[in-house]
Structure formats: structure tokens, C-alpha cells
C-alpha atoms as a PDB file:
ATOM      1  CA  UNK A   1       0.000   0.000   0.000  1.00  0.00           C
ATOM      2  CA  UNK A   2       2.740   2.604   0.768  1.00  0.00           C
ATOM      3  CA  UNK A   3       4.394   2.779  -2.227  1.00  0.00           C
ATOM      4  CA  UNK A   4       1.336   2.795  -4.947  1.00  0.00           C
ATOM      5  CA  UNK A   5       0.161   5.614  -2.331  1.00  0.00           C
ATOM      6  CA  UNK A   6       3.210   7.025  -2.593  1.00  0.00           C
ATOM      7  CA  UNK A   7       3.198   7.846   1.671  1.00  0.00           C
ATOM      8  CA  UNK A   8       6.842   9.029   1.725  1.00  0.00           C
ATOM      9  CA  UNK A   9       5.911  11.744  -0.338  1.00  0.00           C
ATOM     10  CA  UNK A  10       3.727  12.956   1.952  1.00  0.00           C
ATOM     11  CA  UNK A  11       4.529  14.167   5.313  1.00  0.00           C
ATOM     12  CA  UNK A  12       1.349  12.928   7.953  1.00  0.00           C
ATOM     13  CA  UNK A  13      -0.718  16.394   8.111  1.00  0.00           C
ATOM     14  CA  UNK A  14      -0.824  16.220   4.031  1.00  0.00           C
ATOM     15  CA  UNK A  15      -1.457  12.168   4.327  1.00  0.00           C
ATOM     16  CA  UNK A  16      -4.312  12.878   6.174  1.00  0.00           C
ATOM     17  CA  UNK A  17      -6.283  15.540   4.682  1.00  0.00           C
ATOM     18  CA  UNK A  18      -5.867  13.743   1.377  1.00  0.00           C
ATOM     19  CA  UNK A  19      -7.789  10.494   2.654  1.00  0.00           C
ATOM     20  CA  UNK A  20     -10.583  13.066   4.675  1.00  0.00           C
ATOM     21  CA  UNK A  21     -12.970  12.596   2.302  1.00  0.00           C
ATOM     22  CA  UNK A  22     -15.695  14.241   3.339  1.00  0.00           C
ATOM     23  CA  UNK A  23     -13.553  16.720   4.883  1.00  0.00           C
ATOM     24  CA  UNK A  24     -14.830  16.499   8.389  1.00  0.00           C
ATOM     25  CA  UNK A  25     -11.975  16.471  10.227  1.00  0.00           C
ATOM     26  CA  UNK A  26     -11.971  13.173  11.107  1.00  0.00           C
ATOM     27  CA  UNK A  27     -11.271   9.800   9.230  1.00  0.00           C
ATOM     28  CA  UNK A  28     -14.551   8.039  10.174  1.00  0.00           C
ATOM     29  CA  UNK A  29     -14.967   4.154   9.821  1.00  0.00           C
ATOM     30  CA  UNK A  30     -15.849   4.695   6.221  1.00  0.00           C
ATOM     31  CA  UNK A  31     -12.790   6.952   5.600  1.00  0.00           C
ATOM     32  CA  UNK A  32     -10.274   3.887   6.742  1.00  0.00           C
ATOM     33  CA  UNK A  33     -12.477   1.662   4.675  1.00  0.00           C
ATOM     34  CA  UNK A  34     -12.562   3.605   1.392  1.00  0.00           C
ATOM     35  CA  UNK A  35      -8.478   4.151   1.903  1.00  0.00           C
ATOM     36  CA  UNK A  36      -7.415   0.884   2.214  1.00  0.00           C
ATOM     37  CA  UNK A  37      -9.867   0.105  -0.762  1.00  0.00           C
ATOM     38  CA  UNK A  38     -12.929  -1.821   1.237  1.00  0.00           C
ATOM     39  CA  UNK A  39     -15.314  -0.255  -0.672  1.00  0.00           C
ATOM     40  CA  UNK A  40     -13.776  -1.207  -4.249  1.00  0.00           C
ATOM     41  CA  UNK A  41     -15.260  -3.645  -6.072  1.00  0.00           C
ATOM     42  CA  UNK A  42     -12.294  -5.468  -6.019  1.00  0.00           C
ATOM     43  CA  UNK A  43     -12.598  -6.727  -2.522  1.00  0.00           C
ATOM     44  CA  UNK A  44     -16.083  -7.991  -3.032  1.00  0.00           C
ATOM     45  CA  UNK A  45     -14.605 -10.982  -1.265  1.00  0.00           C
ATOM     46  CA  UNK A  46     -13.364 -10.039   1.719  1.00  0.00           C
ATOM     47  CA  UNK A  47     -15.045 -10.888   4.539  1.00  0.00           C
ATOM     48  CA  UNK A  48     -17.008  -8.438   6.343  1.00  0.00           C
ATOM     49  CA  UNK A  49     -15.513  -9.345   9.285  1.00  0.00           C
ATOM     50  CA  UNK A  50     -12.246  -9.220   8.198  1.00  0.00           C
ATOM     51  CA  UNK A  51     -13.585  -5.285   6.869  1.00  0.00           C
ATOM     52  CA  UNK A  52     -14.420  -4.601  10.642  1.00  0.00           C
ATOM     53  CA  UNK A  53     -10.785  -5.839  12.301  1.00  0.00           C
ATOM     54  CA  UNK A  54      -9.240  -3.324   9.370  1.00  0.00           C
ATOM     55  CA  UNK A  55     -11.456  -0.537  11.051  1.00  0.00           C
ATOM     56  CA  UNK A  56     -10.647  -1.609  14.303  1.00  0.00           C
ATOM     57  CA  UNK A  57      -7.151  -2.201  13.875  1.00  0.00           C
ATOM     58  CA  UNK A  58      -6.439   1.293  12.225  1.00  0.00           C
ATOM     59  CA  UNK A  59      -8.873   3.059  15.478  1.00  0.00           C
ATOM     60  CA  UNK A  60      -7.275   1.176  18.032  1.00  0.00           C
ATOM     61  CA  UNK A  61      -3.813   2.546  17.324  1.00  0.00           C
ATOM     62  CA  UNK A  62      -4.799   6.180  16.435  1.00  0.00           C
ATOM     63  CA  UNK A  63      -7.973   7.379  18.156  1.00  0.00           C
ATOM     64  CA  UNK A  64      -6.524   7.729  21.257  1.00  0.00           C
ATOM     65  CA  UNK A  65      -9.907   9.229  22.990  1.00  0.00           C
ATOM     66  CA  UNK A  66     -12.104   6.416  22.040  1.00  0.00           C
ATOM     67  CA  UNK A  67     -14.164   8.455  19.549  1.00  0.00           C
ATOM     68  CA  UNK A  68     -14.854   6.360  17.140  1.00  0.00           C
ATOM     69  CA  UNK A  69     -12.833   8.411  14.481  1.00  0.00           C
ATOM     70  CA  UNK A  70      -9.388   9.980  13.953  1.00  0.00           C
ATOM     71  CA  UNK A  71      -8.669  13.466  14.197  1.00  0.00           C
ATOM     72  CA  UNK A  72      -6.080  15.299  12.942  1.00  0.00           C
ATOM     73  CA  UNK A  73      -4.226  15.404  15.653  1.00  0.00           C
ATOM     74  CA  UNK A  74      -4.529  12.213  16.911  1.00  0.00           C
ATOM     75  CA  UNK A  75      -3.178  11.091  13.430  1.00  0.00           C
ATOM     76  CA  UNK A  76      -0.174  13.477  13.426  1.00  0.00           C
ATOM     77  CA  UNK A  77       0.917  12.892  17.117  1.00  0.00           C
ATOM     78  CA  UNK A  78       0.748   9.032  16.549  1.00  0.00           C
ATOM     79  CA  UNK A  79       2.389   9.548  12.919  1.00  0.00           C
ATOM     80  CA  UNK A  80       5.653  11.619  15.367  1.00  0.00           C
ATOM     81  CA  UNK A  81       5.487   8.765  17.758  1.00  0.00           C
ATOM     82  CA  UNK A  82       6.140   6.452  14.848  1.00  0.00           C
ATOM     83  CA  UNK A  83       2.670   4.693  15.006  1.00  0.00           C
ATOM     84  CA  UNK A  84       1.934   3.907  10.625  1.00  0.00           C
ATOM     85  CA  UNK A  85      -0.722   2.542   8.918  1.00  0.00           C
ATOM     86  CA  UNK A  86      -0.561  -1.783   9.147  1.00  0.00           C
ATOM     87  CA  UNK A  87      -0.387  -3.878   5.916  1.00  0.00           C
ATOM     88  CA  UNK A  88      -3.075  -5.700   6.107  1.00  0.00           C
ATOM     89  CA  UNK A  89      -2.096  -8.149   2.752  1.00  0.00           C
ATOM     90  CA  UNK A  90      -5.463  -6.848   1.311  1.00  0.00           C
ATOM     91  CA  UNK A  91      -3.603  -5.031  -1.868  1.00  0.00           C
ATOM     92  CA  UNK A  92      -2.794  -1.585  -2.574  1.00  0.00           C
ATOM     93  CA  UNK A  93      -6.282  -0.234  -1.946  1.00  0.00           C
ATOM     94  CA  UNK A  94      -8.226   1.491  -3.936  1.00  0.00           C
ATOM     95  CA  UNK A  95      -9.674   4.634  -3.621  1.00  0.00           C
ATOM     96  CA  UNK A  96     -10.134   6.973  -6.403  1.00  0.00           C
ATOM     97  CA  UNK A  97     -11.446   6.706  -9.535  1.00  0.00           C
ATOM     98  CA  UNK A  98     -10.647   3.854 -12.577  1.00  0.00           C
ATOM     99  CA  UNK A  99      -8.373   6.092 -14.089  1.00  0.00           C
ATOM    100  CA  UNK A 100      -6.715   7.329 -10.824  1.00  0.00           C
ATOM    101  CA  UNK A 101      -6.471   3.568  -9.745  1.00  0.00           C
ATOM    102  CA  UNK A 102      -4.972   2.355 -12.750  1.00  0.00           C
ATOM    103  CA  UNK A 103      -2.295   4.929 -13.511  1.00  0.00           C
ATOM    104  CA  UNK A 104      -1.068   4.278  -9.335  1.00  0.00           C
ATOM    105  CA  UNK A 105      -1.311   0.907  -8.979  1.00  0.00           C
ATOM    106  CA  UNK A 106      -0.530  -0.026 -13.370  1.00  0.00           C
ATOM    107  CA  UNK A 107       0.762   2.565 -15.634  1.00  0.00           C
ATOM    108  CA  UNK A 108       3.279   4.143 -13.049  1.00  0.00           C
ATOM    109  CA  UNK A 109       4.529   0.615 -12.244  1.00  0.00           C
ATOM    110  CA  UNK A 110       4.998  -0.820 -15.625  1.00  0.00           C
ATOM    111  CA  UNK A 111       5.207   1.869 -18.054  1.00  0.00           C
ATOM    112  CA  UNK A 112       6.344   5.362 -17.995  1.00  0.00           C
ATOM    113  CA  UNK A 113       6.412   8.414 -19.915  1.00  0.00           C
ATOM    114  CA  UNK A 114       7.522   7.353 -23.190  1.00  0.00           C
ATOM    115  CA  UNK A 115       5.453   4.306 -23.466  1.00  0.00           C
ATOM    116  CA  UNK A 116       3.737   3.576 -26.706  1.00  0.00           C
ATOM    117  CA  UNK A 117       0.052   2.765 -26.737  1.00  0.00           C
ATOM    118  CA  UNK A 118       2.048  -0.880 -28.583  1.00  0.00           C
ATOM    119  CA  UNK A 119       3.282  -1.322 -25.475  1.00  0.00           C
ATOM    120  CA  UNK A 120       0.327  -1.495 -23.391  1.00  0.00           C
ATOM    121  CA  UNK A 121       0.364  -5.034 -23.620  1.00  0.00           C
ATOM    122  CA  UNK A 122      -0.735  -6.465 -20.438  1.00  0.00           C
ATOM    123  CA  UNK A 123      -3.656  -8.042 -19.238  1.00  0.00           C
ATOM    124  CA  UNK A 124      -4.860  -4.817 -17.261  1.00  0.00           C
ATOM    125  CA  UNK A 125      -4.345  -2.429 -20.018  1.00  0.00           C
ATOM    126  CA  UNK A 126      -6.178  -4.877 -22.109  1.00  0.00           C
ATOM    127  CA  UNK A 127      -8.579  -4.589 -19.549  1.00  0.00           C
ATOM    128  CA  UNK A 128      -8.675  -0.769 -19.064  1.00  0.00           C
ATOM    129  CA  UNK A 129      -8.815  -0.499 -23.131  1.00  0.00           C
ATOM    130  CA  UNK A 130     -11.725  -2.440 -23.101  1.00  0.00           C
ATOM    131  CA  UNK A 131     -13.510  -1.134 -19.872  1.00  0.00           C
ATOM    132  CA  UNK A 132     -13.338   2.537 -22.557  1.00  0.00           C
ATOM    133  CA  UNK A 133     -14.303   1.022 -25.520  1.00  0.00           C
ATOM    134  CA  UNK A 134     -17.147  -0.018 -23.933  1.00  0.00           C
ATOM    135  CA  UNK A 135     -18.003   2.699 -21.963  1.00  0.00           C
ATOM    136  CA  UNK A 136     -17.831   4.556 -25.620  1.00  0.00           C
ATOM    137  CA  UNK A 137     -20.189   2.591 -27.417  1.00  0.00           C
ATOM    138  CA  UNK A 138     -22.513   3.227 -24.765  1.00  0.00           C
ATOM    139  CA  UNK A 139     -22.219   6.969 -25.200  1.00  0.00           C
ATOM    140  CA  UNK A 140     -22.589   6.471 -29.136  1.00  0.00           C
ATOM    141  CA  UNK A 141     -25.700   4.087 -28.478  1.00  0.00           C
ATOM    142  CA  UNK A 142     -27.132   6.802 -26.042  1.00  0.00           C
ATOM    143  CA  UNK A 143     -26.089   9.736 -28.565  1.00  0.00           C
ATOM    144  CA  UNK A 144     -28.543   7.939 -31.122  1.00  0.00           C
ATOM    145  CA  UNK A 145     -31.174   7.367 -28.977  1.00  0.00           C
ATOM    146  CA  UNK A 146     -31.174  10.673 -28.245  1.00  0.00           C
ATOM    147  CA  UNK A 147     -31.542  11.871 -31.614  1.00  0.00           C
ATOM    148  CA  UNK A 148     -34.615   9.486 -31.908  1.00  0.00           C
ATOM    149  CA  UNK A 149     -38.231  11.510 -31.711  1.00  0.00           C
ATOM    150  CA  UNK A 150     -39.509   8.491 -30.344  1.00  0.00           C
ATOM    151  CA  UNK A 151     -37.317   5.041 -28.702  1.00  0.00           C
ATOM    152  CA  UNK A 152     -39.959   2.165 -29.050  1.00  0.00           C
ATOM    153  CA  UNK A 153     -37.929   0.152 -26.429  1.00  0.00           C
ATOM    154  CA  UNK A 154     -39.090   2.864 -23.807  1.00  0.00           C
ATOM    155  CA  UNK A 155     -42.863   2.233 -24.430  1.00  0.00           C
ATOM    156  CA  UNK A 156     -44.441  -0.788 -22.011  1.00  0.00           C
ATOM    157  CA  UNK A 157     -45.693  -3.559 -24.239  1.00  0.00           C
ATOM    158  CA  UNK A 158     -49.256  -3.325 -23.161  1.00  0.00           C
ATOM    159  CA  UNK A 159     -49.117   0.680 -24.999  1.00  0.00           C
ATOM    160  CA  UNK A 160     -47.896  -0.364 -27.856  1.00  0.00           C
ATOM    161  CA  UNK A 161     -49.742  -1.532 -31.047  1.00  0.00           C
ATOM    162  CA  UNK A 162     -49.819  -5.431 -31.918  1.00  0.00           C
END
């Protein structure tokens, strides 16, 4: 998780704000679950319990008042005292968008700036290729059916003639 997050770049006050999402303040239980990617698709098959001791495990060493969230303080005096974020062997996380997540935890990894699109040969650029191609011919199809005075497919059955 630290390096596709790229936490030594950061110092703890930045770190922090950065994974606020809601900008409360606070990480809340949903804050630590959307950073260390709980939320994502991808770990559909995690336990839920397993979800809950990631929560627990990231309160228990930072929210020192028993809160049930992190302030910023708590985070930056525990962050001085040398307290960090476990590894929980989950992945890198994923919190941002598709694009976001695959130019962190892909493109910076295996590519770099003079890549050619030849290049982008492996199975998760074939993957993120096709996730756009498809997400374009959905736009086209919708661009149509927009054009379209009437789209028979949107009238009930029992409304339309026989």
C-alpha cells in the first residue's frame, strides 16, 4: 500500500487531509475503509468481518480518545510517535477513480512516460482499453437514442400496437 500511495511523499498532516474525504476532520470508519480500498469492487470478497478488524485495527492505534474516528491530531501525534498505517495483505487499496487507480497501482509501475500505446500489452491495459471502448459505445448508443423523436424500447408492451 505505501508505495502505490506514494506515503513518503507525503509528510502525515498532508497524508491525512488527502484520505478526509468528506472533509470532516476526522477519518470516520468509512474513511479507513474507502483508503485501504474496502469499498472497491475489487474486494467484493473479503469478509465483512475481516472489513471490521481493518477498522478496528487502524482506530485502536490512532484514536486515542475512544471516539470512534481519527482526528487530525490524533493522526499526526501518533504519525511523530512512529505509530503507521498496518499492511493488512489486502492489496494496494483502492480509492479513487478507474483512471486514478490504474495509472497508481498499473501505468506508473509498468510503463512510464515514453510508453507507446504498442506497449500497453498487459492483461490490465487490455482490460482498461476495453472497460473505454465499452463505456464509448454506450455513449454512441445513447447519442442515437437521443436523436430518436420516439425510442420504441421505452414504451411498455401493453401501450404499444400489436
Amino acid at each position: 500500500m505505501a508505495e502505490e500511495h506514494h506515503l513518503n511523499g507525503f509528510d502525515a498532516g498532508s497524508f491525512f487531509n488527502l484520505h478526509d474525504y468528506d472533509n470532516s476532520g476526522s477519518w470516520t470508519p468509512d474513511d479507513i475503509r474507502r483508503t485501504y480500498g474496502l469499498k472497491d469492487e475489487s474486494t467484493k470478497d473479503v469478509p465483512e468481518s475481516k472489513k471490521e478488524e481493518v477498522v478496528r485495527t487502524v482506530l485502536d492505534l490512532f484514536d486515542k480518545d475512544k471516539s470512534g474516528s481519527i482526528s487530525y491530531a490524533e493522526f499526526t501525534v501518533g504519525d511523530a510517535h512512529g505509530i503507521t498505517l498496518p499492511d493488512f495483505g489486502l492489496g494496494p487499496g483502492h480509492h479513487g477513480d478507474d483512471e486514478y487507480e490504474y495509472e497508481i497501482h498499473h501505468f506508473e509501475k509498468f510503463h512510464g512516460a515514453d510508453t507507446k500505446e504498442e506497449d500497453l500489452v498487459h492483461p490490465e491495459d487490455i482490460a482498461h482499453f476495453r472497460k473505454h471502448d465499452k463505456m464509448e459505445d454506450a455513449e454512441l448508443k445513447q447519442e442515437m437514442l437521443d436523436r430518436m423523436p420516439i425510442v420504441e424500447a421505452n414504451i411498455p408492451t401493453k401501450f404499444r400496437r400489436q
